[in-house]
Protein backbone atom coordinates (compact mmCIF):
# COMPACT_ATOMS: atom_id res chain seq x y z
CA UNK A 1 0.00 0.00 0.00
CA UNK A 2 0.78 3.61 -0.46
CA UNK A 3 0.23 5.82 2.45
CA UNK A 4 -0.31 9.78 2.22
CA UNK A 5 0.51 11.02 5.51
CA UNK A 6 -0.39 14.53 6.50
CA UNK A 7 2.92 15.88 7.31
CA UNK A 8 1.78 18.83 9.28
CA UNK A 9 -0.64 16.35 12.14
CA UNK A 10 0.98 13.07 11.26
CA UNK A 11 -2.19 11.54 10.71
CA UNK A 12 -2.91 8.80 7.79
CA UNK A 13 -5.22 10.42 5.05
CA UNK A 14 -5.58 7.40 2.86
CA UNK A 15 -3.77 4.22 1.76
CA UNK A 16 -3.53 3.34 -2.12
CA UNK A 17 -3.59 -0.28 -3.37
CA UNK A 18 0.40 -0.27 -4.95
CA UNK A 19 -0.05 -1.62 -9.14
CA UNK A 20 1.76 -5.06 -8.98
CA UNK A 21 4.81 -4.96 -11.62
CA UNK A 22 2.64 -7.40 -14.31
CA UNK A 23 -0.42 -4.85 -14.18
CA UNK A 24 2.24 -2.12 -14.62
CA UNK A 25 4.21 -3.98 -17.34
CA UNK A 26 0.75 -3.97 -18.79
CA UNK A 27 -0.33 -0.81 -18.55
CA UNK A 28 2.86 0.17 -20.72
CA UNK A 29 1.71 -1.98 -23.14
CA UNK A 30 -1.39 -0.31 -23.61
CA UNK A 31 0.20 2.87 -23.93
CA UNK A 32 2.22 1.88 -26.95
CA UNK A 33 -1.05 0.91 -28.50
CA UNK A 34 -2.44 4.24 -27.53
CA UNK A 35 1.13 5.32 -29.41
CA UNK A 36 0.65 4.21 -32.24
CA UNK A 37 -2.85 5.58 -32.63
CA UNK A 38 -1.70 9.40 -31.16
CA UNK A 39 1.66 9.64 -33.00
CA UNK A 40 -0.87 10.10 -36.31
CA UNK A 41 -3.49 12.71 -34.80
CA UNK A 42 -2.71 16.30 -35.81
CA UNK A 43 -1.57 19.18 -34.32
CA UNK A 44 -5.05 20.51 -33.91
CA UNK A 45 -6.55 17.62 -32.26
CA UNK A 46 -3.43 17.95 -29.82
CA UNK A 47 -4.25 21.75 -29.09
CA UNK A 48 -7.87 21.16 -28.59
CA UNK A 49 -7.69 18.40 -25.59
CA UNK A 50 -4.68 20.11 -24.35
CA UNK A 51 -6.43 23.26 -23.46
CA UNK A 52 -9.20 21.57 -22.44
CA UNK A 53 -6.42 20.01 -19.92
CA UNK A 54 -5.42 23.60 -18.94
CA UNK A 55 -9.04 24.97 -18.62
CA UNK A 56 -9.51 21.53 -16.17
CA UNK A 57 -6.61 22.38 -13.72
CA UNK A 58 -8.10 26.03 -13.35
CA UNK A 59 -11.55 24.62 -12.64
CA UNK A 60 -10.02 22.58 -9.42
CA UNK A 61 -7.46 25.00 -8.61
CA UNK A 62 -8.88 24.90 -4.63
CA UNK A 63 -9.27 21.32 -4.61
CA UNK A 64 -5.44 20.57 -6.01
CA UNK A 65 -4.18 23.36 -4.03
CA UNK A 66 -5.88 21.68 -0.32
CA UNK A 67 -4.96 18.56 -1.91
CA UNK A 68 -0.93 19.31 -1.81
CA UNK A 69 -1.61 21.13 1.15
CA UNK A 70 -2.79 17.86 2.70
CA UNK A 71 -0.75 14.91 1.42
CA UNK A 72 3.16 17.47 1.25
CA UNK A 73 1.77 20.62 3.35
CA UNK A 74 2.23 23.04 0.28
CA UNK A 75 0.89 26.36 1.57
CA UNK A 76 -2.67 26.97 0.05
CA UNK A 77 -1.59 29.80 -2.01
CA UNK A 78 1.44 28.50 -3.43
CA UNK A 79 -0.26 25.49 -4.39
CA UNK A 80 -2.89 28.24 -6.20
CA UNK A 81 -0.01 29.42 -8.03
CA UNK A 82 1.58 26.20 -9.11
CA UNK A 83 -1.71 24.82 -10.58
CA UNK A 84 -1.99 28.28 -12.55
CA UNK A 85 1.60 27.49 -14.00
CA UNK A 86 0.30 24.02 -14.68
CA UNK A 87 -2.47 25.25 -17.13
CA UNK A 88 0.17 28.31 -18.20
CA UNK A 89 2.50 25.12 -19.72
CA UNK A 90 -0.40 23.00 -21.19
CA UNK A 91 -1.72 26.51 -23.20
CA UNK A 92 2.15 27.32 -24.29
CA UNK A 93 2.91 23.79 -25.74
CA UNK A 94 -0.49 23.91 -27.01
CA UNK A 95 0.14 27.57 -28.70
CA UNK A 96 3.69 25.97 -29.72
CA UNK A 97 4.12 22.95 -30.24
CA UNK A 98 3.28 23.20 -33.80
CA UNK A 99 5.80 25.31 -34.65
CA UNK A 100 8.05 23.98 -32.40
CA UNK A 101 8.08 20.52 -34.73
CA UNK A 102 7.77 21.73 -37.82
CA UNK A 103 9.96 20.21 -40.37
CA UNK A 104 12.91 22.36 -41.28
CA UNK A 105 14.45 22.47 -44.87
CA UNK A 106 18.11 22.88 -45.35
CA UNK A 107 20.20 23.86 -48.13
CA UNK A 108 22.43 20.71 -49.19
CA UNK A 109 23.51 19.83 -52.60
CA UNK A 110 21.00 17.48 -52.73
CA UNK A 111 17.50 17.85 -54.24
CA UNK A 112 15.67 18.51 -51.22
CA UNK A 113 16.82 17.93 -47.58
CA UNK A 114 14.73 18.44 -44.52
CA UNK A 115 14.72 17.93 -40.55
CA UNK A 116 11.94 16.30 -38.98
CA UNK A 117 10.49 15.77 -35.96
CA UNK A 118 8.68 12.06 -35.14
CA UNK A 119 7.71 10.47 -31.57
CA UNK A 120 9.62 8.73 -30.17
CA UNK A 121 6.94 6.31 -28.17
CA UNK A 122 6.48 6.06 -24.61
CA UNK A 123 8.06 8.26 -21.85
CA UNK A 124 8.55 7.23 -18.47
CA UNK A 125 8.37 10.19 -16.12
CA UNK A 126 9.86 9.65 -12.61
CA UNK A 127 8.76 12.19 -10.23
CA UNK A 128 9.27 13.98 -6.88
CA UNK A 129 6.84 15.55 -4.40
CA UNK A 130 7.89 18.71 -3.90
CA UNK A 131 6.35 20.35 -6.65
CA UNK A 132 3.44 17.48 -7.33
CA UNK A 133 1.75 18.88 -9.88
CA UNK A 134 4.05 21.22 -11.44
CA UNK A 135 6.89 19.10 -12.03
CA UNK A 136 4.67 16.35 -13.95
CA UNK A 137 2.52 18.92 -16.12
CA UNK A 138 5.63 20.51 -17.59
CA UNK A 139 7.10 16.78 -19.12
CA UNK A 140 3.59 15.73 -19.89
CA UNK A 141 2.40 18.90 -21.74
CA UNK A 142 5.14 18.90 -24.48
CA UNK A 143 5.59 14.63 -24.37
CA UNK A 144 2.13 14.58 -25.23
CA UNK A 145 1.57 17.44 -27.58
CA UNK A 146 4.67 15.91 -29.22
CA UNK A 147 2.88 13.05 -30.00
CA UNK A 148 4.36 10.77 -27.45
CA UNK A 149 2.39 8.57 -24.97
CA UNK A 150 3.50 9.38 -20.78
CA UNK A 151 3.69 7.18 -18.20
CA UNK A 152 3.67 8.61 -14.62
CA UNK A 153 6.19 6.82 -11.45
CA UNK A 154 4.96 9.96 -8.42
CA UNK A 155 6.51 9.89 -5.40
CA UNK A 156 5.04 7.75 -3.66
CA UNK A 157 4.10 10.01 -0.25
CA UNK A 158 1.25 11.83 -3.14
CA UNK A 159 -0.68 9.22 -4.56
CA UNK A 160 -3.42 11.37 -4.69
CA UNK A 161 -2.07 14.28 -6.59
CA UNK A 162 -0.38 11.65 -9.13
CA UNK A 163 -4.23 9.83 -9.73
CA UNK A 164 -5.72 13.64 -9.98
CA UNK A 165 -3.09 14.37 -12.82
CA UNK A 166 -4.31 11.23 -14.60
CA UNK A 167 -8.21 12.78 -14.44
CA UNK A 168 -7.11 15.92 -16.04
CA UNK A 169 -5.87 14.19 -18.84
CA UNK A 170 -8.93 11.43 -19.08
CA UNK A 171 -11.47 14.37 -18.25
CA UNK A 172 -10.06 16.43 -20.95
CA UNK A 173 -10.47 13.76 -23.36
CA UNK A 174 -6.92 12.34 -24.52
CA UNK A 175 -6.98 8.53 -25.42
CA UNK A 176 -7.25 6.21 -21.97
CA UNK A 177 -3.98 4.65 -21.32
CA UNK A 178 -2.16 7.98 -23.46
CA UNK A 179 -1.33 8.92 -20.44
CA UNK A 180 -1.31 6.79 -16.94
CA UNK A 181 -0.36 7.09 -13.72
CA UNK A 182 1.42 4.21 -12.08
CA UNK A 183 0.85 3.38 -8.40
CA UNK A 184 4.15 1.70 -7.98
CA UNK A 185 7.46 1.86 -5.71
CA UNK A 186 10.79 2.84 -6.63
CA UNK A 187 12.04 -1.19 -6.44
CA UNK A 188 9.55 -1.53 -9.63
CA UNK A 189 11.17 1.38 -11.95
CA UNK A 190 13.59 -0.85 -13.50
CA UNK A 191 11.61 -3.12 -14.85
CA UNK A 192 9.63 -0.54 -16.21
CA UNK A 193 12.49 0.62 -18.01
CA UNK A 194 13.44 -2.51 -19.09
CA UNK A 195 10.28 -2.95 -21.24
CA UNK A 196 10.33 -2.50 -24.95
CA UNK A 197 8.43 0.01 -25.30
CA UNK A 198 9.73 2.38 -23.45
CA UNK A 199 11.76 4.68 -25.51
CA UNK A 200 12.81 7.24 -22.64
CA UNK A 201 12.85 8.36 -19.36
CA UNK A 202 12.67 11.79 -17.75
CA UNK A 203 13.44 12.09 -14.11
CA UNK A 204 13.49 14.89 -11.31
CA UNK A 205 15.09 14.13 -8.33
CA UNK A 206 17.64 12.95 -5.96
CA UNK A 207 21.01 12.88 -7.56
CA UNK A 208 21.52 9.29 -6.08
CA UNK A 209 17.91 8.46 -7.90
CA UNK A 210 19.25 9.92 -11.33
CA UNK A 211 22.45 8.42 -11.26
CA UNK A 212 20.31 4.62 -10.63
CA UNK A 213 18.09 5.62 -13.35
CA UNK A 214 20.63 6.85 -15.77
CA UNK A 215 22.84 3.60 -15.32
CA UNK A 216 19.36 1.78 -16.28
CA UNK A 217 18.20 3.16 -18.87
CA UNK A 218 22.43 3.39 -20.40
CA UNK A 219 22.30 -0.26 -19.93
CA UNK A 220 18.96 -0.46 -21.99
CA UNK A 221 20.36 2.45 -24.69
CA UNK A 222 17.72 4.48 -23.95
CA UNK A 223 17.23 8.40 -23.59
CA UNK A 224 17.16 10.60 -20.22
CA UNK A 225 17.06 13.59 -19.09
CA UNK A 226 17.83 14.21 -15.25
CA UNK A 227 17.14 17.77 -13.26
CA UNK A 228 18.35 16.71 -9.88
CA UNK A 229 19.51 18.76 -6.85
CA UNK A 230 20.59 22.17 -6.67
CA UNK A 231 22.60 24.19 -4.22
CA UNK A 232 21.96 27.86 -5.81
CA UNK A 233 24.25 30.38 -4.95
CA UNK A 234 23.31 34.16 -4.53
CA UNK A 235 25.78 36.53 -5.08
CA UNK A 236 25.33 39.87 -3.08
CA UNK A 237 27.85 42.23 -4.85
CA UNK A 238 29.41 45.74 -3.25
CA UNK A 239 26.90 47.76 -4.91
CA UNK A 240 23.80 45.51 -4.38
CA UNK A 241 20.31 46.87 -3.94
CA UNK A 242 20.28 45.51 -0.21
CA UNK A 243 16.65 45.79 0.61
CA UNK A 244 15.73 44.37 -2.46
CA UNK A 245 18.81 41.30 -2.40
CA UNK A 246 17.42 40.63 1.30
CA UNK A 247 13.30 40.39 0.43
CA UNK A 248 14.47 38.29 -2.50
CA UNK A 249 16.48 35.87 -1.22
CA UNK A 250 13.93 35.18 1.76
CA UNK A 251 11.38 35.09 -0.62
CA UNK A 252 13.76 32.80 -2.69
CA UNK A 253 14.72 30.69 -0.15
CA UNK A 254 10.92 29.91 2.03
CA UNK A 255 9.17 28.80 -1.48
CA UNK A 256 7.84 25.93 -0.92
CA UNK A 257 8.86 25.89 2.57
CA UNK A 258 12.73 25.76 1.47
CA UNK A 259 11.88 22.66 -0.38
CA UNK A 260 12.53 23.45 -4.12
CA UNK A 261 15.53 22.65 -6.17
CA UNK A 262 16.00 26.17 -7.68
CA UNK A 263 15.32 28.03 -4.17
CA UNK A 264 18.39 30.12 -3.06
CA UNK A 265 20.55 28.07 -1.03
CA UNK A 266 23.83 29.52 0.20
CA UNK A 267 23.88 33.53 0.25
CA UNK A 268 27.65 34.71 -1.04
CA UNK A 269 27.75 38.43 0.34
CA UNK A 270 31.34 40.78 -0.61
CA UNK A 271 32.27 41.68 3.39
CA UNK A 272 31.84 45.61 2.72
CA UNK A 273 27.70 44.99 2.69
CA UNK A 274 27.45 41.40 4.59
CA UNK A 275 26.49 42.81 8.07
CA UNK A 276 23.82 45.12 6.66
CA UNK A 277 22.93 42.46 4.44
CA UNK A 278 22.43 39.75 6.91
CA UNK A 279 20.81 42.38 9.33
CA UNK A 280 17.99 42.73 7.02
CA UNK A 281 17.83 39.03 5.55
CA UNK A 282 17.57 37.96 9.17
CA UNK A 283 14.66 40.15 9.33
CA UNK A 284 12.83 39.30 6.32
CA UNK A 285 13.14 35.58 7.68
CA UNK A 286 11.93 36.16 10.86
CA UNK A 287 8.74 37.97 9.80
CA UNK A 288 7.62 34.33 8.19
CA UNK A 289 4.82 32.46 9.49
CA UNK A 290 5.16 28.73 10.16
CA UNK A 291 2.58 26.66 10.65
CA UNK A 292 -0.35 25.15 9.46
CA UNK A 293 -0.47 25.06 5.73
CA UNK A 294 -4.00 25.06 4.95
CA UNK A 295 -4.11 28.36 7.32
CA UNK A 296 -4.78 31.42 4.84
CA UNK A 297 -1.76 33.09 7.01
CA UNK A 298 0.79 30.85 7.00
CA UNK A 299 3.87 31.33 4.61
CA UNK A 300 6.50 28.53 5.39
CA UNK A 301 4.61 24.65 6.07
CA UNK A 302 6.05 21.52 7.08
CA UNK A 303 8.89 19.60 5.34
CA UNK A 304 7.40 17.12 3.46
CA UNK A 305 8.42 13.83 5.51
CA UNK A 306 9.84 13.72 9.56
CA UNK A 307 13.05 11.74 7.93
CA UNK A 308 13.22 14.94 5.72
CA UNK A 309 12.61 17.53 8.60
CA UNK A 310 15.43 15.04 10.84
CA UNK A 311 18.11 15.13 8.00
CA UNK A 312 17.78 18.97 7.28
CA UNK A 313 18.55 19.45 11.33
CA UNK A 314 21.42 17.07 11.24
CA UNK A 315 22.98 18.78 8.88
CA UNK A 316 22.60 22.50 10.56
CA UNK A 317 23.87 20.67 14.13
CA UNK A 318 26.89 19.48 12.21
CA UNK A 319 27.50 23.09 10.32
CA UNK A 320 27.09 24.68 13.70
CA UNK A 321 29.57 21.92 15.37
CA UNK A 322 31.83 22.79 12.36
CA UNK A 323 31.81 26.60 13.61
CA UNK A 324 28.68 28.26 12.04
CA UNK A 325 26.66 30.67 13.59
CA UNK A 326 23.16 30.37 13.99
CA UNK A 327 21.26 33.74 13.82
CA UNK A 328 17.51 32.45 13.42
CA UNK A 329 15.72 29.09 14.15
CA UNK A 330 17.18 25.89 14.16
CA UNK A 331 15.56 23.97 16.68
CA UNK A 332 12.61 21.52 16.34
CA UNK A 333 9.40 22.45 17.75
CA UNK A 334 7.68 20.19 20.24
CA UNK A 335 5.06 18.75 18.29
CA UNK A 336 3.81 16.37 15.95
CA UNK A 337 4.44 16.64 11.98
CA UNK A 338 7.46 18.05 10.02
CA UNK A 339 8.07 21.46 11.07
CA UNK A 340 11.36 23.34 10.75
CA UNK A 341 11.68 27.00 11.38
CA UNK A 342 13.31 29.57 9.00
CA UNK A 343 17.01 29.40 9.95
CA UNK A 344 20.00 31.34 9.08
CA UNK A 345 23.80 30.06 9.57
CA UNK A 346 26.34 32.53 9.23
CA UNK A 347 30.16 31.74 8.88
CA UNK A 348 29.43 29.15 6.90
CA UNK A 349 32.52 27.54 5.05
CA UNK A 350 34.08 24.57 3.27
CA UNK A 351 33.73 21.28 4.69
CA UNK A 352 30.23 22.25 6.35
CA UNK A 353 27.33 20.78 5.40
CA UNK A 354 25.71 24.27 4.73
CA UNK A 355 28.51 24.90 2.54
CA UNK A 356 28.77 20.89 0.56
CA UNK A 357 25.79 19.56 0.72
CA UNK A 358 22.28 20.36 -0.77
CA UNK A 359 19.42 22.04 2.65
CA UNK A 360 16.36 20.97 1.34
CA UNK A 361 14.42 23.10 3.81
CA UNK A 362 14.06 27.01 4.99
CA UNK A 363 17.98 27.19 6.13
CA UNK A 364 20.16 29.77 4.55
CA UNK A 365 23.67 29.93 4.46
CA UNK A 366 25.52 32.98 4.71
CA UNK A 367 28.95 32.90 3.31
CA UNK A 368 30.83 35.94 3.42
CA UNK A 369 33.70 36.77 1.42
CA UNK A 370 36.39 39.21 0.29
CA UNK A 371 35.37 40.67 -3.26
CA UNK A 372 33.38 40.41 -5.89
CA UNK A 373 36.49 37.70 -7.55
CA UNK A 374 36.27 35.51 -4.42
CA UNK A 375 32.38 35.10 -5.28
CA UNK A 376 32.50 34.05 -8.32
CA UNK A 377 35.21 31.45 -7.04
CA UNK A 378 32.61 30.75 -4.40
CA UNK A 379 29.80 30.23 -6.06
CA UNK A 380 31.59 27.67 -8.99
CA UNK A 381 32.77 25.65 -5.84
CA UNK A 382 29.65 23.04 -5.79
CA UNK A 383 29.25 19.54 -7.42
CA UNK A 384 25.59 21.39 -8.37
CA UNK A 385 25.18 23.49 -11.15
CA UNK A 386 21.17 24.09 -11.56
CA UNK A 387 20.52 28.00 -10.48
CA UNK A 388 22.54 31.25 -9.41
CA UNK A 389 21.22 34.58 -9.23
CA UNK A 390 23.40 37.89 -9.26
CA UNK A 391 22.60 40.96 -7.44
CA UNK A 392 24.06 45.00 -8.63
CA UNK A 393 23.22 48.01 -9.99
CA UNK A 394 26.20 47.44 -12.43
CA UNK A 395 23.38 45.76 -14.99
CA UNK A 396 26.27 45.75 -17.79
CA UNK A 397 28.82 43.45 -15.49
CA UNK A 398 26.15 41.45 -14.00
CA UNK A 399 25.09 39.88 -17.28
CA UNK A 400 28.60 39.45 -17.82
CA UNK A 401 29.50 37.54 -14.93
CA UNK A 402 26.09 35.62 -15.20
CA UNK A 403 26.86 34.87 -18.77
CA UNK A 404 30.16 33.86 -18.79
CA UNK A 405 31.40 32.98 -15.03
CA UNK A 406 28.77 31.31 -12.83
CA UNK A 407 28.22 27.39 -13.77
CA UNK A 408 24.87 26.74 -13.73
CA UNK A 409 21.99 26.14 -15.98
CA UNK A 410 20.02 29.27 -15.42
CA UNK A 411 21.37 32.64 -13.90
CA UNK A 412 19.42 35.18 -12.76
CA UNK A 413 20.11 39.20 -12.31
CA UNK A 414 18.52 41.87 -9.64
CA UNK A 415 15.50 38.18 -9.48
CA UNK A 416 15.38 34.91 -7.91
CA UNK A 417 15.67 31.91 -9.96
CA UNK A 418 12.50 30.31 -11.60
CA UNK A 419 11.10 28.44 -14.92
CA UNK A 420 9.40 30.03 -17.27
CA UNK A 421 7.59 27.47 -19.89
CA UNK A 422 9.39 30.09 -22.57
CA UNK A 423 13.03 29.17 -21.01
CA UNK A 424 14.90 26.46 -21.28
CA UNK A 425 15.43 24.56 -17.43
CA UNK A 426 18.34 21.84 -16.12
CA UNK A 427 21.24 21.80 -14.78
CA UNK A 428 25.07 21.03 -15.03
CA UNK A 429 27.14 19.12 -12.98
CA UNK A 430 25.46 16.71 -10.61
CA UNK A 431 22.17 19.10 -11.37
CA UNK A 432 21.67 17.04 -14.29
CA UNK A 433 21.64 16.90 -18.10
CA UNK A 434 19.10 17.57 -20.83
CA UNK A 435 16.48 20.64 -20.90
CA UNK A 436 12.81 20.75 -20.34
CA UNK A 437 10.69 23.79 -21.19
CA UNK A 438 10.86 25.92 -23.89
CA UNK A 439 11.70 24.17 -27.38
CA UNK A 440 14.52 22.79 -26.10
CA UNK A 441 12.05 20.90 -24.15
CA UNK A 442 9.44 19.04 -26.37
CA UNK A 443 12.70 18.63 -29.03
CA UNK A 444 14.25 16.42 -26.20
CA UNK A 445 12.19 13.20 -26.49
CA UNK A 446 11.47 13.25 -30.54
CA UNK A 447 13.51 11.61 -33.54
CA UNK A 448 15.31 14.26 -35.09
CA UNK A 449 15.57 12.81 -38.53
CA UNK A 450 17.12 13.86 -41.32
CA UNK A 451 15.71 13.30 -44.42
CA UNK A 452 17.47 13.87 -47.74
CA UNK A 453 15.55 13.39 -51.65
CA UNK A 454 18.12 13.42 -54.44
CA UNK A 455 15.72 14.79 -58.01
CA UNK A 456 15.50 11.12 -59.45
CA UNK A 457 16.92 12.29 -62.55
């Protein structure tokens, strides 16, 4: 059985039946015959049931929002906003996709020579819980419009935000089986990609859950993409906009209760502005409200999972055993559920946990250092590579230095780091390969083929 556990009480709200791996096996086997059906509808078909999909997730925007409120205590009106993005992708790839696949000539010495876009069958999509609806709307969207069919592996603490994704696609009208959701554990996921017909696999995650999948589906020859963890550094430079760096980077940091790959993670401020920096971060994070997340008030809920809420605190006990500072939070309230109060560790340095290792939760690490050189130096110094963001009034050099010298797959200026449907989004490094969003995105699990016609003659 699956279990969703209210992680803000602790209580049980349901248990799911778990798919045995032959019912699984055969619901991929349905999809490819759904695939072969789809992969010949045209693009207008496509952009009809997809905005139905979109106008769908607006319609139930307050039940999905309580729902990831409930089963990974989401605050209500984040999860508002993240179903709102959901139906913003499903329109855009709807909009897009079209021209996004249209077949490209090119100039050869041949005849006629052309690029092409084709399915490529069925996608696996492995997903987390942190952004439940989100994360599994922007693969499906563009997999689907691409003609693909998309199998669903959710995390397995929201079953019932993985079975409600299903129903927007069913209730919208696409094909049953196009696109499933499979009730299954992560022990089952390799046999799923061993299966035929699966021709790729997209997964968000844990970096030690990309680097099991990608080994799988390497052995099998078969296509990934990974966006895995993040550790995003903000650089606060000399001639910052302080009161706007410090709202930001709280803001940054707290969505989705600190639980979000691209949140700001360790805070890289040039010593001339780091007190008066950290002065008014420190305030900005101690003006949040913890607590219940279905409360209309509340800005920062529980950590998905007491293991998760236990780990994040090991790690600030060790940074602080290591020599860090605390400023804010970091202790466990005495109660039940997964809360963990905004926290801020200052003198945070290499070989600390804040500094190494990914906090998936509302800690910040402040790291000060000497210029804006040392920063840059800083901020390159992670295994991750997903986000960075950049704040000065020096608009020319910040582009600069967030084109050229910060490793990471998205950089940011005067803004904290987000996707955009119209951007390309992954990572370097142990962040992850591949690109979803933007055309870069639905290009990522089609044949590019090139076909070339010599005149006959």
């Amino acid at each position: 059985m699956l279990k969703a556990i209210n992680p803000y009480t602790g209580d049980l709200i349901k248990s799911y039946p778990k798919l045995s791996t032959g019912d699984a096996l055969n619901a991929i086997d349905n999809a490819q015959q759904q695939f072969l059906n789809w992969r010949h509808s045209d693009f207008t078909q496509r952009t009809k049931l997809m905005q139905q999909a979109a106008q769908i997730l607006r319609e139930r925007s307050e039940q999905y929002a309580h729902l990831m409120a409930q089963e990974m205590g989401k605050p209500l009106e984040q999860g508002r906003s993240e179903i709102e993005k959901c139906a913003w992708v499903c329109e855009y790839y709807a909009e897009q996709a079209a021209n996004f696949l249209a077949s490209e000539t090119i100039e050869t010495d041949t005849h006629k020579s052309l690029i092409a876009y084709q399915p490529l069958g069925v996608v696996l999509a492995v997903m987390p819980w942190n952004f439940p609806f989100w994360q599994c709307l922007r693969f499906a969207a563009p997999a689907l419009m691409a003609g693909n069919a998309a199998l669903l592996k959710h995390a397995s603490n929201v079953p019932g935000c993985a079975l409600a994704i299903e129903a927007v696609f069913v209730d919208a009208g696409f094909p049953p089986g196009l696109f499933k959701t499979l009730l299954i554990d992560s022990s089952q996921v390799e046999a799923m990609i061993e299966h035929k017909a699966i021709r790729a696999v997209t997964l968000t995650g844990s970096e030690p859950a990309g680097r099991a999948v990608a080994a799988k589906a390497g052995q099998e020859i078969k296509k990934t993409v990974l966006e895995l963890g993040g550790s995003d550094a903000y650089l606060i430079l000399a001639d910052a906009d302080l009161d706007l760096a410090a709202q930001t980077c709280c803001d940054s940091r707290l969505i989705n209760s600190g639980q979000s790959c691209i949140g700001a993670k360790r805070f890289i401020v040039v010593e001339s502005v780091a007190e008066a920096f950290t002065e008014k971060f420190v305030a900005c994070m101690r003006d949040q409200v913890l607590g219940d997340p279905l409360n209309p008030k509340t800005t920062v809920g529980p950590l998905a999972r007491p293991d998760l809420r236990d780990e994040l605190h090991q790690q600030v006990c060790q940074s602080i055993e290591k020599g860090a500072k605390c400023l804010l939070g970091g202790k466990i309230r005495d109660q039940a559920g997964s809360l963990y109060p905004p926290t801020v560790l200052s003198n945070v340095k290499a070989g600390m946990p804040a500094y190494d290792e990914e906090l998936f939760g509302p800690v910040a690490a402040i790291i000060t250092v000497k210029d804006e050189a040392e920063a840059i130096r800083v901020a390159n110094d992670s295994d991750f590579g997903l986000g960075a963001a950049i704040f000065s009034q020096d608009l020319e050099r910040a582009e600069q230095i967030a084109s050229t010298e910060i490793e990471a797959g998205a950089c940011f200026v005067n803004s904290f780091v987000k996707s955009d449907p119209r951007l390309p989004f992954g990572g370097i490094k142990n962040s992850g390969y591949g690109r979803e969003l933007s055309y870069f995105g639905i290009r990522e699990f089609v044949n590019i083929k090139t076909v070339s016609i010599a005149s006959g003659n």
